[in-house]
C-alpha atoms as a PDB file:
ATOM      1  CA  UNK A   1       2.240  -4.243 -17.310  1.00  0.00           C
ATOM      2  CA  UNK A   2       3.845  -7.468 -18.204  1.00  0.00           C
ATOM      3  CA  UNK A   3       3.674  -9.654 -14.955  1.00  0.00           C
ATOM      4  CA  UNK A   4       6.373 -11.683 -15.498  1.00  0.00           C
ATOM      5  CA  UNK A   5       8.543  -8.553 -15.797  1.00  0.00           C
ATOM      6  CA  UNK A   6       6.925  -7.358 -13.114  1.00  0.00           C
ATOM      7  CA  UNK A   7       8.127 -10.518 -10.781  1.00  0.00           C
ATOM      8  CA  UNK A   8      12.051 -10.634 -12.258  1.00  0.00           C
ATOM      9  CA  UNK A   9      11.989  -6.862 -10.554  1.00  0.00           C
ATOM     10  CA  UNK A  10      10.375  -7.483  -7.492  1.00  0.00           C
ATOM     11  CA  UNK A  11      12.796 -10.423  -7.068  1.00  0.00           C
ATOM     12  CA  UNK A  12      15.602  -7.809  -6.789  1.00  0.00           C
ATOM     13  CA  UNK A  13      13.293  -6.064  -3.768  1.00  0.00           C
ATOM     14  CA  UNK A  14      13.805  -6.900  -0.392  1.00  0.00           C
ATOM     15  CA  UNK A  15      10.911  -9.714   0.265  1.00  0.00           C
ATOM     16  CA  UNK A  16      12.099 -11.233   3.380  1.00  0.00           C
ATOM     17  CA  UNK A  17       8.832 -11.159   6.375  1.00  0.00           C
ATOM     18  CA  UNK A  18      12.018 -12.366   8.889  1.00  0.00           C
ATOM     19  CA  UNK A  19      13.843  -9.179   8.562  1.00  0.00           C
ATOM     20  CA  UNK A  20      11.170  -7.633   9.921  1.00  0.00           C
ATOM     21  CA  UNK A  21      11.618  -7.272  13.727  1.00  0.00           C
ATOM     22  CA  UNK A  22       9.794  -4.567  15.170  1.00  0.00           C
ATOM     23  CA  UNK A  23       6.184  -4.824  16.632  1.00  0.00           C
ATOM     24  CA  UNK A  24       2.946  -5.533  14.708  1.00  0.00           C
ATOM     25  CA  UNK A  25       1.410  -2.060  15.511  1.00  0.00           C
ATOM     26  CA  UNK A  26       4.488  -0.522  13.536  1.00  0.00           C
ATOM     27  CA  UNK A  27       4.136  -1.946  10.735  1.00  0.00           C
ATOM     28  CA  UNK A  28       2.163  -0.242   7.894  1.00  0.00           C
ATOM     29  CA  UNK A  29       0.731  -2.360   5.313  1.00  0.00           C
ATOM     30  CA  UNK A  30       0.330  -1.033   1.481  1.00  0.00           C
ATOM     31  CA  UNK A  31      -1.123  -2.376  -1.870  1.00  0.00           C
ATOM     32  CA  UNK A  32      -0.467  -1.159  -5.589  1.00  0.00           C
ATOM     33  CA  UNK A  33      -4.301  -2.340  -6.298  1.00  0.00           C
ATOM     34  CA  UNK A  34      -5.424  -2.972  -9.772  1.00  0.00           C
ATOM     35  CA  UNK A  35      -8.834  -3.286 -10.698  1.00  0.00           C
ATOM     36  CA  UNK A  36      -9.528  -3.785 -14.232  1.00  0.00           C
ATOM     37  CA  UNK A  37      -7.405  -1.327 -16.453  1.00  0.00           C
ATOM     38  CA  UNK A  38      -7.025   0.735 -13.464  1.00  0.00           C
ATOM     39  CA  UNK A  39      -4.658   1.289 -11.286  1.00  0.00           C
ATOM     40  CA  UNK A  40      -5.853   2.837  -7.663  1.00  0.00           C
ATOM     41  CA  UNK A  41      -3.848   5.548  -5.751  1.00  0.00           C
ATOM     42  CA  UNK A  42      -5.076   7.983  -3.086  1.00  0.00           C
ATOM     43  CA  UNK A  43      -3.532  11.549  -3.254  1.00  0.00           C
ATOM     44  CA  UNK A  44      -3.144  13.507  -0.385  1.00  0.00           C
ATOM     45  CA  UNK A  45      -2.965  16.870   0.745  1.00  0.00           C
ATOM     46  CA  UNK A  46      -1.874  17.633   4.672  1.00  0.00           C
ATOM     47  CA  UNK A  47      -3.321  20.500   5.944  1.00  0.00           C
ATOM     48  CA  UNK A  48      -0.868  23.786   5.901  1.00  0.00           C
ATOM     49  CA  UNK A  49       1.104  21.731   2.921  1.00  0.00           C
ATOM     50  CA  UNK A  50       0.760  23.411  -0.134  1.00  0.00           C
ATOM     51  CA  UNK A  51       1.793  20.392  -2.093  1.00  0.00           C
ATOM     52  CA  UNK A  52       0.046  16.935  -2.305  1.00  0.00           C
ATOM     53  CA  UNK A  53       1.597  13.578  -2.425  1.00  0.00           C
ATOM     54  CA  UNK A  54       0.197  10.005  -3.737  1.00  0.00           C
ATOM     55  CA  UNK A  55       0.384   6.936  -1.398  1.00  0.00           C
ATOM     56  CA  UNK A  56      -0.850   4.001  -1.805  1.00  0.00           C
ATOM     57  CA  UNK A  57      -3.940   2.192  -0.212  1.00  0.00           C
ATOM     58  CA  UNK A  58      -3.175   0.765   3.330  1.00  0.00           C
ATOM     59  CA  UNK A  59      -2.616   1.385   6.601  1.00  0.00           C
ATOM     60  CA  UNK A  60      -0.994   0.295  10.154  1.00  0.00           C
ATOM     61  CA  UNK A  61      -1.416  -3.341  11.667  1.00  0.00           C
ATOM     62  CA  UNK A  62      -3.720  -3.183  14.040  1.00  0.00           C
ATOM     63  CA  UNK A  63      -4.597  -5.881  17.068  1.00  0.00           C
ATOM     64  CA  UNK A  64      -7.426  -7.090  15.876  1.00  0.00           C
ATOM     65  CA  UNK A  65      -5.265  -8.438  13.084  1.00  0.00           C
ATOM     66  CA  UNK A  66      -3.257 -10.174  15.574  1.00  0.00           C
ATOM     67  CA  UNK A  67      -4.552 -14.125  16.274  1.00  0.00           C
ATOM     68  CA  UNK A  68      -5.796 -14.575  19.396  1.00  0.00           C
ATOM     69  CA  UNK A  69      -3.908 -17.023  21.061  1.00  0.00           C
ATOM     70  CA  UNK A  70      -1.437 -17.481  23.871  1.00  0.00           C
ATOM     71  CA  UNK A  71       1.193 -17.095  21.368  1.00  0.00           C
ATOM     72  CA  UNK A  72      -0.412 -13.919  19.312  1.00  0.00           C
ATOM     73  CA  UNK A  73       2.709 -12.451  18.936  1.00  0.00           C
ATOM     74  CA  UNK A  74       4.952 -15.211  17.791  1.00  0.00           C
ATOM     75  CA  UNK A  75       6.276 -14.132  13.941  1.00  0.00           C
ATOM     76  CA  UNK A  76       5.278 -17.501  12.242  1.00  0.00           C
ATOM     77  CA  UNK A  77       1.988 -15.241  12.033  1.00  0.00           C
ATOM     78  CA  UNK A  78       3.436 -12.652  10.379  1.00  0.00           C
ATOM     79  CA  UNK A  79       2.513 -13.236   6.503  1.00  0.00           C
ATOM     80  CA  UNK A  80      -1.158 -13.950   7.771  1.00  0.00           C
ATOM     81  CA  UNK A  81      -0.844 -10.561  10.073  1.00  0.00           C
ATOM     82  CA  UNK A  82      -0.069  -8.767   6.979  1.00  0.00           C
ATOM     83  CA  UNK A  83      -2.466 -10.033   4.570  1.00  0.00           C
ATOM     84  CA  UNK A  84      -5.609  -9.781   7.181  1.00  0.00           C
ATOM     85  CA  UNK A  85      -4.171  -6.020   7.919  1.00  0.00           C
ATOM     86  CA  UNK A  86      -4.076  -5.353   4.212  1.00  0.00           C
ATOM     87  CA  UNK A  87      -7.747  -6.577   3.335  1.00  0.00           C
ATOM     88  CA  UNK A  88      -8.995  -4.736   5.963  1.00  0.00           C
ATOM     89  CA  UNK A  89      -7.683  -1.970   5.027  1.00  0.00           C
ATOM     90  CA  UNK A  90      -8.303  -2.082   1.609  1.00  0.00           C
ATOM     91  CA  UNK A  91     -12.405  -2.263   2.264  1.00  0.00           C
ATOM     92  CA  UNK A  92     -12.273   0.322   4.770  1.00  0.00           C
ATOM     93  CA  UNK A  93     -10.257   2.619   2.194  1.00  0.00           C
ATOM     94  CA  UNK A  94     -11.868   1.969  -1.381  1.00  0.00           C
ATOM     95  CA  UNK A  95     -14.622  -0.321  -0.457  1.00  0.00           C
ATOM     96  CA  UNK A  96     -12.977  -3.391  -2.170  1.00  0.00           C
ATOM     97  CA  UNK A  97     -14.623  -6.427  -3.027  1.00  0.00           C
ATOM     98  CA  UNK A  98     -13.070  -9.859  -4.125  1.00  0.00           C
ATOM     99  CA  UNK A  99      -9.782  -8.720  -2.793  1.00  0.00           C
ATOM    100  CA  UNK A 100      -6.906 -11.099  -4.393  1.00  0.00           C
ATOM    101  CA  UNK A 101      -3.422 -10.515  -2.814  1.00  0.00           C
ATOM    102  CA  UNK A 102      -0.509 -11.685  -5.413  1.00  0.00           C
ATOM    103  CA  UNK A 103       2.607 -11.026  -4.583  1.00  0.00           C
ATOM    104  CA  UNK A 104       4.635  -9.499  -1.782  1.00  0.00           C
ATOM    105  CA  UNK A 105       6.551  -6.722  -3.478  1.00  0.00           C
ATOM    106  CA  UNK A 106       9.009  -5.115  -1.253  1.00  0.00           C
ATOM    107  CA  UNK A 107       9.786  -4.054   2.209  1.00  0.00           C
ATOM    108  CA  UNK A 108      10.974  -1.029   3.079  1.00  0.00           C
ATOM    109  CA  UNK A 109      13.568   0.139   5.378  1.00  0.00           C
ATOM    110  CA  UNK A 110      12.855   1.449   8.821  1.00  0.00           C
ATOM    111  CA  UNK A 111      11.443   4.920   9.368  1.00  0.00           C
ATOM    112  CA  UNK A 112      11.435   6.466  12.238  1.00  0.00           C
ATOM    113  CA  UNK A 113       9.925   3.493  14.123  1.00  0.00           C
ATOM    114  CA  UNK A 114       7.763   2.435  11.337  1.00  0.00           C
ATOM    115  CA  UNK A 115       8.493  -0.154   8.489  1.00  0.00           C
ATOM    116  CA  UNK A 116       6.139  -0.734   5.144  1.00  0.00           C
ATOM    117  CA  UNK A 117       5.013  -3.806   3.410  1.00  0.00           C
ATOM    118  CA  UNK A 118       4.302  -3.145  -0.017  1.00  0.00           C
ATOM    119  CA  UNK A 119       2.007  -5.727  -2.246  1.00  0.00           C
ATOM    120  CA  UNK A 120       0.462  -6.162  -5.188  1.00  0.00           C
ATOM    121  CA  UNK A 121      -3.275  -6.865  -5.201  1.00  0.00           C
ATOM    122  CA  UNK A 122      -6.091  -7.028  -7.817  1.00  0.00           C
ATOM    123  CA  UNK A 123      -9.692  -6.402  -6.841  1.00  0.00           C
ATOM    124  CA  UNK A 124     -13.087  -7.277  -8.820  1.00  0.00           C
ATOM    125  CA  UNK A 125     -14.612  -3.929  -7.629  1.00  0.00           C
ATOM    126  CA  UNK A 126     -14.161  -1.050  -5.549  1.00  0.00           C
ATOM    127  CA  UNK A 127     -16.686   2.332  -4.448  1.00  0.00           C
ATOM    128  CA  UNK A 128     -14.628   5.305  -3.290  1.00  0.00           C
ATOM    129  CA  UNK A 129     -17.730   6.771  -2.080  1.00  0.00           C
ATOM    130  CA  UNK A 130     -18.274   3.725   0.520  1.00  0.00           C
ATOM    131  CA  UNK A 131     -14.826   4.334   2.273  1.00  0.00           C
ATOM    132  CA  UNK A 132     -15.508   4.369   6.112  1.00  0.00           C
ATOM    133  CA  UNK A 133     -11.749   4.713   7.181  1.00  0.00           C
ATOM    134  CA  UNK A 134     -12.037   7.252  10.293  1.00  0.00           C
ATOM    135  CA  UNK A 135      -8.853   9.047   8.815  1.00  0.00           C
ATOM    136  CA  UNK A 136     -11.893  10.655   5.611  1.00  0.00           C
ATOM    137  CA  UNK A 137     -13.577  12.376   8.213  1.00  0.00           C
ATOM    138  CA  UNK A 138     -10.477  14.021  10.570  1.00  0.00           C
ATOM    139  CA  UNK A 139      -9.856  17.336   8.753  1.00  0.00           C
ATOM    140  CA  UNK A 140      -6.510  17.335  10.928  1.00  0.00           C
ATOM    141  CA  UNK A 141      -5.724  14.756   8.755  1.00  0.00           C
ATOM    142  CA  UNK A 142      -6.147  16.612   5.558  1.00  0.00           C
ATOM    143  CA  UNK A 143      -7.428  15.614   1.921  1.00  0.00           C
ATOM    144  CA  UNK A 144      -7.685  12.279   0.021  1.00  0.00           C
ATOM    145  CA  UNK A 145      -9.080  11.842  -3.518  1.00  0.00           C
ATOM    146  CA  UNK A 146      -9.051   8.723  -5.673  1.00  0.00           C
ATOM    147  CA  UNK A 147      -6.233   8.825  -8.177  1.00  0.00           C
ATOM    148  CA  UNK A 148      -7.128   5.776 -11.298  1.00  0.00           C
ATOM    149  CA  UNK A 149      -3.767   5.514 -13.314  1.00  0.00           C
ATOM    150  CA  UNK A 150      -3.857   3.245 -16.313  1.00  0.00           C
ATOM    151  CA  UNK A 151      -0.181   1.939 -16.754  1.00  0.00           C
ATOM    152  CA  UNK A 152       0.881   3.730 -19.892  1.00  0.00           C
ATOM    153  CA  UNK A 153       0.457   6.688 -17.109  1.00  0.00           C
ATOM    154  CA  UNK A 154       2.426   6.004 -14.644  1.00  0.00           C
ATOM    155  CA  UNK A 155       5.924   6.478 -16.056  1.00  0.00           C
ATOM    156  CA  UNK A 156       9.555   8.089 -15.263  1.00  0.00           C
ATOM    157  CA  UNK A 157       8.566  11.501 -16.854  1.00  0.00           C
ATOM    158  CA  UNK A 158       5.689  12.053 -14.089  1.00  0.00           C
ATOM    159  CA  UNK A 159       6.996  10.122 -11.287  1.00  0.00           C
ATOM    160  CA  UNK A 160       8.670  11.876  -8.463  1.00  0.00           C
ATOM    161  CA  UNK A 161       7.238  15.116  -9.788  1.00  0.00           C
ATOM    162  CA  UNK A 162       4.524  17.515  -8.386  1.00  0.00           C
ATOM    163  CA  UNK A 163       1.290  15.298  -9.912  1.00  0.00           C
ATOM    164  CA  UNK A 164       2.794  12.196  -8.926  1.00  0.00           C
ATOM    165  CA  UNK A 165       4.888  12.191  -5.773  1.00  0.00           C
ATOM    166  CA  UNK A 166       5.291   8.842  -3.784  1.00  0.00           C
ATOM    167  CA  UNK A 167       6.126   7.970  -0.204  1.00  0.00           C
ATOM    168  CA  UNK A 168       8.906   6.076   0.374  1.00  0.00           C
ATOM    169  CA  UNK A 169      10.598   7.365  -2.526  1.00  0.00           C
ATOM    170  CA  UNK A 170      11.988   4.193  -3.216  1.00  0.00           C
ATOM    171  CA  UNK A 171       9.134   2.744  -3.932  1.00  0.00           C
ATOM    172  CA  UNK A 172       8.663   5.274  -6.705  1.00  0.00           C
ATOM    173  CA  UNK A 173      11.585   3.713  -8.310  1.00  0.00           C
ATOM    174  CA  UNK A 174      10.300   0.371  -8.226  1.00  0.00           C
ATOM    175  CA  UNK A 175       7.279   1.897 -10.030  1.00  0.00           C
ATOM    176  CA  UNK A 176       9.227   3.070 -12.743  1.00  0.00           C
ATOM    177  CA  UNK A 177      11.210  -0.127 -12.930  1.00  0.00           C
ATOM    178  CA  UNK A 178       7.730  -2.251 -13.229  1.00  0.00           C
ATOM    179  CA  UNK A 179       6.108  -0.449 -15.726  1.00  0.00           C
ATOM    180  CA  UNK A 180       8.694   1.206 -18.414  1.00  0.00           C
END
């Protein structure tokens, strides 16, 4: 993946932290992590769903991300919010180390309540088998495996089908956009 490519597309994404207005704990935070050659996604599989889906690594804002001040919930803290959610997430998830967050890639639209930050991140390491996100260990949440894509692999001929299905689906566009 050429980066500068990469940044003329995002441009085109919706980047702007101000549109985002509804509260911290609604906000989900996600990464398209690189490490090395690799590129990390989680596939999951809900339980009673006979089909899986890949996501990427993240999760929701949580308050311990949130300054604590008398102002904790004024938005000039947003883009610091964010990032602090993200790393978090990332070493509870893949048990990152020497987490680098690049860019801001997009932002989706709301969803039911919920909106997503999408980023792109590289790491120096990860260990799948050091995850200690509580979600691994709920069965009522289903299955997660490590998915390592190298770039030639993620393309418009698998995306959006059954090996390679992304939530939001507009993010699986961007995907294509970045790396064909």
């Amino acid at each position: 993946m050429d980066k500068r490519h990469m940044r003329e597309v995002i441009s085109r994404q919706n980047r702007d932290i101000s549109s985002i207005k509804i509260p911290f704990k609604r906000i989900k935070v996600r990464a398209l992590v690189k490490c090395g050659s690799d590129y990390l996604f989680i596939r999951r599989t809900r339980p009673g769903k006979r089909f899986h889906y890949t996501t990427f690594s993240g999760g929701r804002v949580k308050n311990r991300d949130v300054p604590e001040s008398d102002d904790r919930f004024d938005r000039q803290y947003l883009p610091i919010i964010l990032e602090k959610a993200l790393v978090r997430e990332l070493q509870e998830e893949l048990a990152c180390q020497l987490i680098k967050v690049v860019d801001l890639m997009s932002i989706s639209k709301v969803k039911e309540h919920d909106q997503e930050v999408l980023y792109y991140v590289e790491v120096g390491s990860y260990d799948w088998d050091k995850k200690t996100g509580k979600e691994f260990s709920n069965p009522n949440k289903g299955t997660y495996e490590l998915l390592k894509l190298k770039s030639s692999e993620i393309n418009s001929e698998r995306l959006g089908k059954k090996d390679l299905r992304f939530k939001p689906k507009a993010w699986e566009k961007l995907l294509v956009e970045i790396f064909e």
